[in-house]
N, C-alpha and C. Protein backbone atom coordinates (compact mmCIF):
# COMPACT_ATOMS: atom_id res chain seq x y z
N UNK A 1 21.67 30.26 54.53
CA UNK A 1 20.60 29.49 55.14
C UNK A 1 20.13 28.43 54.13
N UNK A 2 19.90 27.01 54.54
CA UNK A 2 19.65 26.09 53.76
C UNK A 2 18.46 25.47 53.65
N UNK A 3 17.94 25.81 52.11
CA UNK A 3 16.64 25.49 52.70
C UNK A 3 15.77 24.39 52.70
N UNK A 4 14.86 24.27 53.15
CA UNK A 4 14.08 23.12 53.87
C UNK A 4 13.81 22.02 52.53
N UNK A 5 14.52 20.66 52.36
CA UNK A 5 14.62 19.93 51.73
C UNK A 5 13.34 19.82 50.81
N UNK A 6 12.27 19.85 52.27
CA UNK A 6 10.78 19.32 51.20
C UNK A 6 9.80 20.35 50.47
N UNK A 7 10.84 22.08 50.94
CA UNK A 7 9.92 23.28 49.95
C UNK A 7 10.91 23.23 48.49
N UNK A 8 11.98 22.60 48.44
CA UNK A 8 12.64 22.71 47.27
C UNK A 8 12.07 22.51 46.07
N UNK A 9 12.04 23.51 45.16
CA UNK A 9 11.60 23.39 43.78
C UNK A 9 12.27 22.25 42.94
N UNK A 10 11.65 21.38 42.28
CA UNK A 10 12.85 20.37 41.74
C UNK A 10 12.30 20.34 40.31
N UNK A 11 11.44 21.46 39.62
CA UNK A 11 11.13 21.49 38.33
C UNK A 11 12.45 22.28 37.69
N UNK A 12 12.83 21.41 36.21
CA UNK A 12 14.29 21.65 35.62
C UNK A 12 13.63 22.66 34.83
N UNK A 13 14.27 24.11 34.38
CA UNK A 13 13.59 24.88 33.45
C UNK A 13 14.81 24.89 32.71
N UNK A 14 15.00 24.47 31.56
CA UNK A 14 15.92 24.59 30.34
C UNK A 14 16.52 25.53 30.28
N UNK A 15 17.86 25.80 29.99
CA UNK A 15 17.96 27.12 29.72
C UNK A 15 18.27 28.06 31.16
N UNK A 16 17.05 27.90 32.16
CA UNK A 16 17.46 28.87 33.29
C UNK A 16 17.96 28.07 34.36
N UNK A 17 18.05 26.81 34.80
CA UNK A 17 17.90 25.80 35.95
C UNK A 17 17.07 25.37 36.48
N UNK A 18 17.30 25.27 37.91
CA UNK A 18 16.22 24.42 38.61
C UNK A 18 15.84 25.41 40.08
N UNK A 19 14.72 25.15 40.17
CA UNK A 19 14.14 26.19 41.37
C UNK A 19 14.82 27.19 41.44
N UNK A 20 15.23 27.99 42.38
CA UNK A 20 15.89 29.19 42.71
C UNK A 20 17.22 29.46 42.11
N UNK A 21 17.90 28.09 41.42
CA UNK A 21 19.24 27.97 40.94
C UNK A 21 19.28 28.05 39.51
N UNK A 22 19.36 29.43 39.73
CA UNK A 22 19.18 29.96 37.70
C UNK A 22 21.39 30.05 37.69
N UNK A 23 20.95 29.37 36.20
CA UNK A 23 22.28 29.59 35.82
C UNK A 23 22.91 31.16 35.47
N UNK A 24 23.89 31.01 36.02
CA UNK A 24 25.02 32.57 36.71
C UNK A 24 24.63 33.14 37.52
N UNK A 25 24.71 32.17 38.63
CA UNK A 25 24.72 32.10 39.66
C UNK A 25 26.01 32.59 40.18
N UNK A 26 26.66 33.09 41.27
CA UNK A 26 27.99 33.14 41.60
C UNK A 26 28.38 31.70 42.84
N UNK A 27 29.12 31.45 43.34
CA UNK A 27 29.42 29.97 44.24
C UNK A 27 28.76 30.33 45.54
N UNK A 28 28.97 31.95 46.05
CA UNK A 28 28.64 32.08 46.95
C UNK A 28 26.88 31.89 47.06
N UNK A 29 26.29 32.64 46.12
CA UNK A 29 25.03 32.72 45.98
C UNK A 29 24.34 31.04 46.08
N UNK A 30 24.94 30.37 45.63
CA UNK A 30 24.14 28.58 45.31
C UNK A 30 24.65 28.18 46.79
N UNK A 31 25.82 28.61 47.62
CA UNK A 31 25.96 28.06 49.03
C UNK A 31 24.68 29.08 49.67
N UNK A 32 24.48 30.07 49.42
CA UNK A 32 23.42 30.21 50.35
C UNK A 32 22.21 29.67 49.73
N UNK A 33 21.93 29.04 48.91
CA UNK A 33 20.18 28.12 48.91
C UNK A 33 20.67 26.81 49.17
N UNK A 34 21.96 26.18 48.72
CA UNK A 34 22.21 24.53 49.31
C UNK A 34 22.71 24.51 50.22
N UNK A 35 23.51 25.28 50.91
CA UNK A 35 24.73 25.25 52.38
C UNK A 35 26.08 24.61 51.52
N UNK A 36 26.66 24.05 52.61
CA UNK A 36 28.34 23.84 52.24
C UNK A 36 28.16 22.66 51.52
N UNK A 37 28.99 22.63 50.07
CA UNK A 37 29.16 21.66 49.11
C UNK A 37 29.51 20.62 50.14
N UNK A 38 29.18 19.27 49.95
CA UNK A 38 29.73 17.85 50.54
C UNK A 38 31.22 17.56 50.04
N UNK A 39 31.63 17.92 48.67
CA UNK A 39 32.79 17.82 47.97
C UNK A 39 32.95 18.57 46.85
N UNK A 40 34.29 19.12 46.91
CA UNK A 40 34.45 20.01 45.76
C UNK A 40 35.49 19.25 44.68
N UNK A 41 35.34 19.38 43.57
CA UNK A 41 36.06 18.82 42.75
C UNK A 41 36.93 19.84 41.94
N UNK A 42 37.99 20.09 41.55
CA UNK A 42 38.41 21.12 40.32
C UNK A 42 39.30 19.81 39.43
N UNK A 43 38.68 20.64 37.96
CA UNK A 43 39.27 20.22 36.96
C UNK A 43 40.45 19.63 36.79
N UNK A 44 41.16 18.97 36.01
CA UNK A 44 42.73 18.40 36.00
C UNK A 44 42.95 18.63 34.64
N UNK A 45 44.33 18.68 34.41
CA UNK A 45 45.41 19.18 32.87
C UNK A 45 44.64 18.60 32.18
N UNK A 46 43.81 17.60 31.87
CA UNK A 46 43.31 16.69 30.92
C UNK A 46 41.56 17.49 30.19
N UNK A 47 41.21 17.97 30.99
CA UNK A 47 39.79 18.75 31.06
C UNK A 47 39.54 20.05 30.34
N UNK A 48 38.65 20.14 28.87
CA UNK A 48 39.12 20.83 27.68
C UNK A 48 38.79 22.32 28.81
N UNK A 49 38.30 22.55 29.68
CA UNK A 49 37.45 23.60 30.52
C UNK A 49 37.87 23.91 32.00
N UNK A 50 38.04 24.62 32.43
CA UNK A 50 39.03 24.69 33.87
C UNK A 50 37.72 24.87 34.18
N UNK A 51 37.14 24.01 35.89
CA UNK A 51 36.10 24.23 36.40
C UNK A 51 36.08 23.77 37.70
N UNK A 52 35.31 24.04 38.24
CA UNK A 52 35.14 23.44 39.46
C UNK A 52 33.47 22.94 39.49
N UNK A 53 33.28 21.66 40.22
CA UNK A 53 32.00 21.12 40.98
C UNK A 53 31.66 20.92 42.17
N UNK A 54 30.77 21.39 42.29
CA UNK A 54 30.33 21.19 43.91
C UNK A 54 29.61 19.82 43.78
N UNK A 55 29.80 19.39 44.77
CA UNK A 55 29.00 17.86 45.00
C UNK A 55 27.91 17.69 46.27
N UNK A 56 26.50 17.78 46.06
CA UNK A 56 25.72 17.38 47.07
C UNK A 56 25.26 16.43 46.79
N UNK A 57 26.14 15.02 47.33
CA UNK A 57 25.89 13.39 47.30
C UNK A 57 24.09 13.22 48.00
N UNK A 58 23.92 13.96 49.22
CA UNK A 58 22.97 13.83 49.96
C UNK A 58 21.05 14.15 48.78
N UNK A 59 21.66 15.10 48.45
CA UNK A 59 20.31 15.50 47.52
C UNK A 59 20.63 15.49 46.27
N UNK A 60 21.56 14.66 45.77
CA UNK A 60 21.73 14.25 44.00
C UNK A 60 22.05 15.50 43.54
N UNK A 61 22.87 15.85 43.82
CA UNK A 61 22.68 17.24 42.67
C UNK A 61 24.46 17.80 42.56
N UNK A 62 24.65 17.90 41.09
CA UNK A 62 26.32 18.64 41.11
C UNK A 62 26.08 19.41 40.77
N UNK A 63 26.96 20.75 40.73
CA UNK A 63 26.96 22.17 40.45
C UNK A 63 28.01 22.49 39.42
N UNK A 64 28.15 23.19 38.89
CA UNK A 64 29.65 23.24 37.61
C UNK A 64 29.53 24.72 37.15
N UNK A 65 31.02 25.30 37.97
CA UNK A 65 31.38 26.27 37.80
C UNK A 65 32.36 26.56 36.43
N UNK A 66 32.35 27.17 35.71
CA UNK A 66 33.84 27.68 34.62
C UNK A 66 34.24 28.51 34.83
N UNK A 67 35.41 28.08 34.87
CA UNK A 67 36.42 29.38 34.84
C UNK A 67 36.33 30.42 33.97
N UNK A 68 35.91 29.79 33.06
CA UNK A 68 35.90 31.20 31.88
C UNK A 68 34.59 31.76 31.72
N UNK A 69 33.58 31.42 32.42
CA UNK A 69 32.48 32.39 32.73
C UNK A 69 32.78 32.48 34.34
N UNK A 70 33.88 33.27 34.90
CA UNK A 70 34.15 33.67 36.42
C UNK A 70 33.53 33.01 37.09
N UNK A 71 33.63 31.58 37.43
CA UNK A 71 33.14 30.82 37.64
C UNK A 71 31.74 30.66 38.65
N UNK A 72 30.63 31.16 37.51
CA UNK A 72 29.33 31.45 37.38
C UNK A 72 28.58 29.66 37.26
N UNK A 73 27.41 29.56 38.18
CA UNK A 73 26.54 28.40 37.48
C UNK A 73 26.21 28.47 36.25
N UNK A 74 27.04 27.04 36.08
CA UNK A 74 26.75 27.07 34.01
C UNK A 74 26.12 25.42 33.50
N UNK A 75 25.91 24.78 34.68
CA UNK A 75 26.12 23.33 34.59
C UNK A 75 25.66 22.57 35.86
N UNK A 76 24.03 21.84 36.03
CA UNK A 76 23.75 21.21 36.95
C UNK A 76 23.71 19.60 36.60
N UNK A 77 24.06 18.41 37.13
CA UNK A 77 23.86 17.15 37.25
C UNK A 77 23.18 16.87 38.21
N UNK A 78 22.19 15.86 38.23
CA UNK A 78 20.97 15.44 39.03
C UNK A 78 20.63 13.68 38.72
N UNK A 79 20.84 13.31 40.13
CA UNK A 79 20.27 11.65 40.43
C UNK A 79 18.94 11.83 41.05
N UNK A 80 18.44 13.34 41.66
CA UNK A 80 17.28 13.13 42.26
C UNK A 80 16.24 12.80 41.59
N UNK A 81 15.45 11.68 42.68
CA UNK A 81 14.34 11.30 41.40
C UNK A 81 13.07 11.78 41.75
N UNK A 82 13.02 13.08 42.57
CA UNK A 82 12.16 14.11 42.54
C UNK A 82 11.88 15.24 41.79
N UNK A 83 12.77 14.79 41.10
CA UNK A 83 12.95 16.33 39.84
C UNK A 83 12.14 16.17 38.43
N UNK A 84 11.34 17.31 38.13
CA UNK A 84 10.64 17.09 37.49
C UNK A 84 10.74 18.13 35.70
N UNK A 85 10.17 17.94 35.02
CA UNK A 85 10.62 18.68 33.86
C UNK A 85 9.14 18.82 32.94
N UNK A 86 8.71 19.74 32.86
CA UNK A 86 7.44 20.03 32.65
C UNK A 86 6.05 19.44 33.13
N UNK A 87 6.55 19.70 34.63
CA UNK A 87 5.87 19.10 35.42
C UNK A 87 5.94 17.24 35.72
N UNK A 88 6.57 17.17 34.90
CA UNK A 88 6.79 15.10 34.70
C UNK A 88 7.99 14.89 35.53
N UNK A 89 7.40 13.57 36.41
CA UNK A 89 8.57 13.23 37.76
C UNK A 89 9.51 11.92 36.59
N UNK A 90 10.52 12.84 35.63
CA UNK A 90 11.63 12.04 34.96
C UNK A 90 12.25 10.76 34.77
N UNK A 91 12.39 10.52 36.06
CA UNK A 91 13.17 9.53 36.89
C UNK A 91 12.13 8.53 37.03
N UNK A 92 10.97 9.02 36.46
CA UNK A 92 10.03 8.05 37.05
C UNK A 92 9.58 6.76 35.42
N UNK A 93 9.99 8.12 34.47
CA UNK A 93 9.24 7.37 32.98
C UNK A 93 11.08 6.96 32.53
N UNK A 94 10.28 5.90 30.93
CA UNK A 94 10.82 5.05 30.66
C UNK A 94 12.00 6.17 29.32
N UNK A 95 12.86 5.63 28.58
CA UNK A 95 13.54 6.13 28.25
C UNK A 95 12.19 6.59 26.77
N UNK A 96 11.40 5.94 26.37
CA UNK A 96 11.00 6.40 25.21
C UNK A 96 9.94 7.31 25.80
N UNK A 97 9.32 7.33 27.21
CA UNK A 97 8.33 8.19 27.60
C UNK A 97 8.84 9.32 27.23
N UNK A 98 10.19 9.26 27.94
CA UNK A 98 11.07 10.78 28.07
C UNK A 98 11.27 11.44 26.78
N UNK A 99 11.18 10.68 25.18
CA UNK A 99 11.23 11.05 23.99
C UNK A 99 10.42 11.46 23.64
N UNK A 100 8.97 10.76 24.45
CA UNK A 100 7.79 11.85 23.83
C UNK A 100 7.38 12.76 24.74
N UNK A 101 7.60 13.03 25.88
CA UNK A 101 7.77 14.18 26.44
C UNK A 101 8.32 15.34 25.91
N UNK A 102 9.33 15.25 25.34
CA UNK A 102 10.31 16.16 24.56
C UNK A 102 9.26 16.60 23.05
N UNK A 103 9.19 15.48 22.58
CA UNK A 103 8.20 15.79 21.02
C UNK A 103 6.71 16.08 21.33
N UNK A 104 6.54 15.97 22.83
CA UNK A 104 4.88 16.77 22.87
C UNK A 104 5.80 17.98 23.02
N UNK A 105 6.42 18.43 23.75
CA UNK A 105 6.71 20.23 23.48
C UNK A 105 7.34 20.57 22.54
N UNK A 106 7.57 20.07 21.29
CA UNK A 106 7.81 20.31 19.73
C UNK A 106 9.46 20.24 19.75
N UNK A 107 9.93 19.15 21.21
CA UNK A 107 11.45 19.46 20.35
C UNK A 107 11.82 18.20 19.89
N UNK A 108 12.08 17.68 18.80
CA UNK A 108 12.46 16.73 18.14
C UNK A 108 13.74 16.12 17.53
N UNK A 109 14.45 17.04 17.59
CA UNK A 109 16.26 16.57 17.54
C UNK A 109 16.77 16.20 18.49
N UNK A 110 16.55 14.94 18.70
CA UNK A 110 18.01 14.14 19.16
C UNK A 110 18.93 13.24 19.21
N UNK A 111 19.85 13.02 20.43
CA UNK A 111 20.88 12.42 19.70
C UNK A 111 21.00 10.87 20.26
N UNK A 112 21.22 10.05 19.98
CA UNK A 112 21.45 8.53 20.86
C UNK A 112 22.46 8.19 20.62
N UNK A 113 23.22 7.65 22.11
CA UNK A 113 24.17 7.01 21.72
C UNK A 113 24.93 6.28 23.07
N UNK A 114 25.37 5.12 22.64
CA UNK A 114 25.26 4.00 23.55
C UNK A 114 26.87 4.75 23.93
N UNK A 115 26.57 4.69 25.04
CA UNK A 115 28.13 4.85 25.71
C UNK A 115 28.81 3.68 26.67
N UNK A 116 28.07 2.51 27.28
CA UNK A 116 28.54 1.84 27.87
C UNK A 116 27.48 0.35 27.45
N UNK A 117 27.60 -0.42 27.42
CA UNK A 117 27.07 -1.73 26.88
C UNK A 117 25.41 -1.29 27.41
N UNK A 118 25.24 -1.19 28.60
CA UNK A 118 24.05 -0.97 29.18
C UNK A 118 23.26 0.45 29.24
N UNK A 119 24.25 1.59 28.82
CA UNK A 119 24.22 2.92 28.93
C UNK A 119 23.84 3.48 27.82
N UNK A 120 22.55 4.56 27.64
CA UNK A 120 22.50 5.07 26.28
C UNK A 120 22.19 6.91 26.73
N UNK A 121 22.69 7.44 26.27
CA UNK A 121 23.30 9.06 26.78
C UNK A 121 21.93 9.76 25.09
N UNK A 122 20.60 10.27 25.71
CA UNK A 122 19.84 11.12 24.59
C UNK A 122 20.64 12.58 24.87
N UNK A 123 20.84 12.89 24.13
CA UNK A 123 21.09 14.57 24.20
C UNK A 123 20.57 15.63 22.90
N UNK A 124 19.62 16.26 23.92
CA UNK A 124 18.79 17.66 23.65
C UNK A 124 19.92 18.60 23.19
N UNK A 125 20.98 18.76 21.98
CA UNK A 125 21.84 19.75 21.70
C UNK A 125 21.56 21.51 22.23
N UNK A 126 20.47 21.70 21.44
CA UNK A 126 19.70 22.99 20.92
C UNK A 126 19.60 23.17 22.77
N UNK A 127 18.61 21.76 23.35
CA UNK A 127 18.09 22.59 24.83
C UNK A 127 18.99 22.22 25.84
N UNK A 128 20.50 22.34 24.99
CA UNK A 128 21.51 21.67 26.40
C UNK A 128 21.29 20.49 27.49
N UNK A 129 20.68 19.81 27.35
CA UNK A 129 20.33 18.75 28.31
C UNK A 129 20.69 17.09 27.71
N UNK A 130 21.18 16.54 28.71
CA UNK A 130 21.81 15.33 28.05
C UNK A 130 21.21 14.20 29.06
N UNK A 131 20.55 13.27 28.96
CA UNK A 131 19.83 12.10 29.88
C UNK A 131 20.57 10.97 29.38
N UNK A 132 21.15 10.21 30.69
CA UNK A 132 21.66 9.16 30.45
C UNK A 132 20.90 7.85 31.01
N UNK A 133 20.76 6.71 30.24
CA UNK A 133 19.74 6.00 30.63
C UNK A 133 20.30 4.80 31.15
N UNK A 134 20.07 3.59 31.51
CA UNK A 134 20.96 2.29 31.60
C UNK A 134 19.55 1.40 31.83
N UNK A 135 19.57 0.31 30.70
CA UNK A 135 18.47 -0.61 30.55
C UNK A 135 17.42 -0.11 30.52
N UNK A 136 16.86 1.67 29.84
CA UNK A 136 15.69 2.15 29.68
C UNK A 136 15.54 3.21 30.54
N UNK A 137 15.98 2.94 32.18
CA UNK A 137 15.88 3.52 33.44
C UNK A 137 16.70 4.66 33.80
N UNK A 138 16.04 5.61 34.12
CA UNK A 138 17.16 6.91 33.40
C UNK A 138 18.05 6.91 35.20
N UNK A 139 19.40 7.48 34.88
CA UNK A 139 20.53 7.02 35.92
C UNK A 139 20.52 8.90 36.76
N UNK A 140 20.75 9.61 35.25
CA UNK A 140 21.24 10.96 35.69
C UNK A 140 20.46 11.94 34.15
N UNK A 141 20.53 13.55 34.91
CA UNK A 141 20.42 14.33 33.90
C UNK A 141 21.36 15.33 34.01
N UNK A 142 21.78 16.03 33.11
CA UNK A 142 23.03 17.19 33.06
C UNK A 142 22.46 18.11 31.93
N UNK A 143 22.14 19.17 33.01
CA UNK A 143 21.73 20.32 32.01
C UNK A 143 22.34 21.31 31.65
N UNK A 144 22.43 22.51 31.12
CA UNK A 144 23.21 23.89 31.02
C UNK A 144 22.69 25.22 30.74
N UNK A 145 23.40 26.04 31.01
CA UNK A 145 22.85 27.16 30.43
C UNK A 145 22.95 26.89 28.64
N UNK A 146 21.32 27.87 28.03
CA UNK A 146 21.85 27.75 26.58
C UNK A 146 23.00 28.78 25.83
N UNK A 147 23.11 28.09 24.48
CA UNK A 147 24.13 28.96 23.91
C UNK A 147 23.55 29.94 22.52
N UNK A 148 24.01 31.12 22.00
CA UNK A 148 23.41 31.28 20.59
C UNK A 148 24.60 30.20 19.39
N UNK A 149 24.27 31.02 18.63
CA UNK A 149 24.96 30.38 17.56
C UNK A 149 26.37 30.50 17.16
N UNK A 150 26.71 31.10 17.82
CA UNK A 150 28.07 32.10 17.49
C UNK A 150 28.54 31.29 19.09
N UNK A 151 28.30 30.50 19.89
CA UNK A 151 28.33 29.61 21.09
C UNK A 151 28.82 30.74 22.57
N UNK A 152 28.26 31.85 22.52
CA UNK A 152 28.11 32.97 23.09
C UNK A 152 26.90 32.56 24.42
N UNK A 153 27.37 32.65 25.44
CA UNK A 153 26.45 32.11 26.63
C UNK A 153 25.41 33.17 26.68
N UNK A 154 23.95 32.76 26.64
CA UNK A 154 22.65 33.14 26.78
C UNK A 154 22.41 32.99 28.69
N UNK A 155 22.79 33.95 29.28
CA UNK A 155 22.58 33.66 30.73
C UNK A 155 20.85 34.43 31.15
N UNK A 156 20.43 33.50 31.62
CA UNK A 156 19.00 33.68 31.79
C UNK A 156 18.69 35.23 32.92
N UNK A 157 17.82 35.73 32.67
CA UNK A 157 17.07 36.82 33.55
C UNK A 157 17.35 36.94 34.58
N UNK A 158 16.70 37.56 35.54
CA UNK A 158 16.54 38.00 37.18
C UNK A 158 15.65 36.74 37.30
N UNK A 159 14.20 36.80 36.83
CA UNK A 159 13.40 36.04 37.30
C UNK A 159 12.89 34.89 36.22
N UNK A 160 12.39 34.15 36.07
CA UNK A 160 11.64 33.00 34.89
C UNK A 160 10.49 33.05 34.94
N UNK A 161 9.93 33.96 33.87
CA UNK A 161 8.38 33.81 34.04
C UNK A 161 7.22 32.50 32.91
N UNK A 162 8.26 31.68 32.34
CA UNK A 162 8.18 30.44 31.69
C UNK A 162 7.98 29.48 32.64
């Protein structure tokens, strides 16, 4: 059952996902809160990670399964510009807002780097999250489950009480 576009949670929680879509998830489980992927993608010989993505063009949002975590939610991408991240509508602030957003909640490592003349990709290492911007204006976000140190997947709880 798919649910109603405008009760959707669209706050990103680091680490666990977004609304009801906590990472390790199974494929079946994320088709029953989104319905049937619009397009599925799997990986090609070239791709360091055998995976598959689900694609919902309609509500911005990709899904990214691995193979080598039985291909569990490990990996969301998001154009929606309803999605919010400590309560802040993302999509809405400027690329340096989004820097001090990050350094009011004490995280301060990150990374810049221009990937396309107009394109500059910040990435949150530590909180898995990578924002790509173009002329300031952020395009997309791609988050993940976190990792420890030993790069051992940290798969989040039953519930998020953060």
């Amino acid at each position: 059952m798919e649910q109603d576009k405008e009760q959707f949670d669209h706050e990103i929680k680091l680490g666990y996902g977004i609304g009801d879509l906590r990472f390790g998830l199974t494929m079946d489980d994320v088709e029953e809160i989104m319905g049937e992927p619009e397009e599925i993608e799997e990986s090609d010989e070239e791709d360091e990670f055998e995976h598959k993505a689900w694609n919902y063009w309609d509500t911005g949002f990709s899904f990214y399964f691995d193979q080598e975590d039985d291909y569990r939610l490990s990996c969301i991408e998001t154009a929606n510009p309803n999605v919010t991240l400590w309560g802040k509508k993302i999509f809405e602030l400027s690329q340096q807002e989004v820097e001090d957003l990050f350094k009011q909640h004490g995280i301060q490592s990150v990374e810049k780097e221009k990937i396309e003349d107009n394109v500059t990709c910040l990435s949150y290492d530590k909180e898995m999250i990578d924002l790509y911007f173009e002329q300031g204006k952020l395009l997309a976000v791609n988050f993940g489950v976190h990792m420890d140190d030993n790069l051992e997947v940290l798969w989040p709880a039953e519930s998020n009480e953060g």
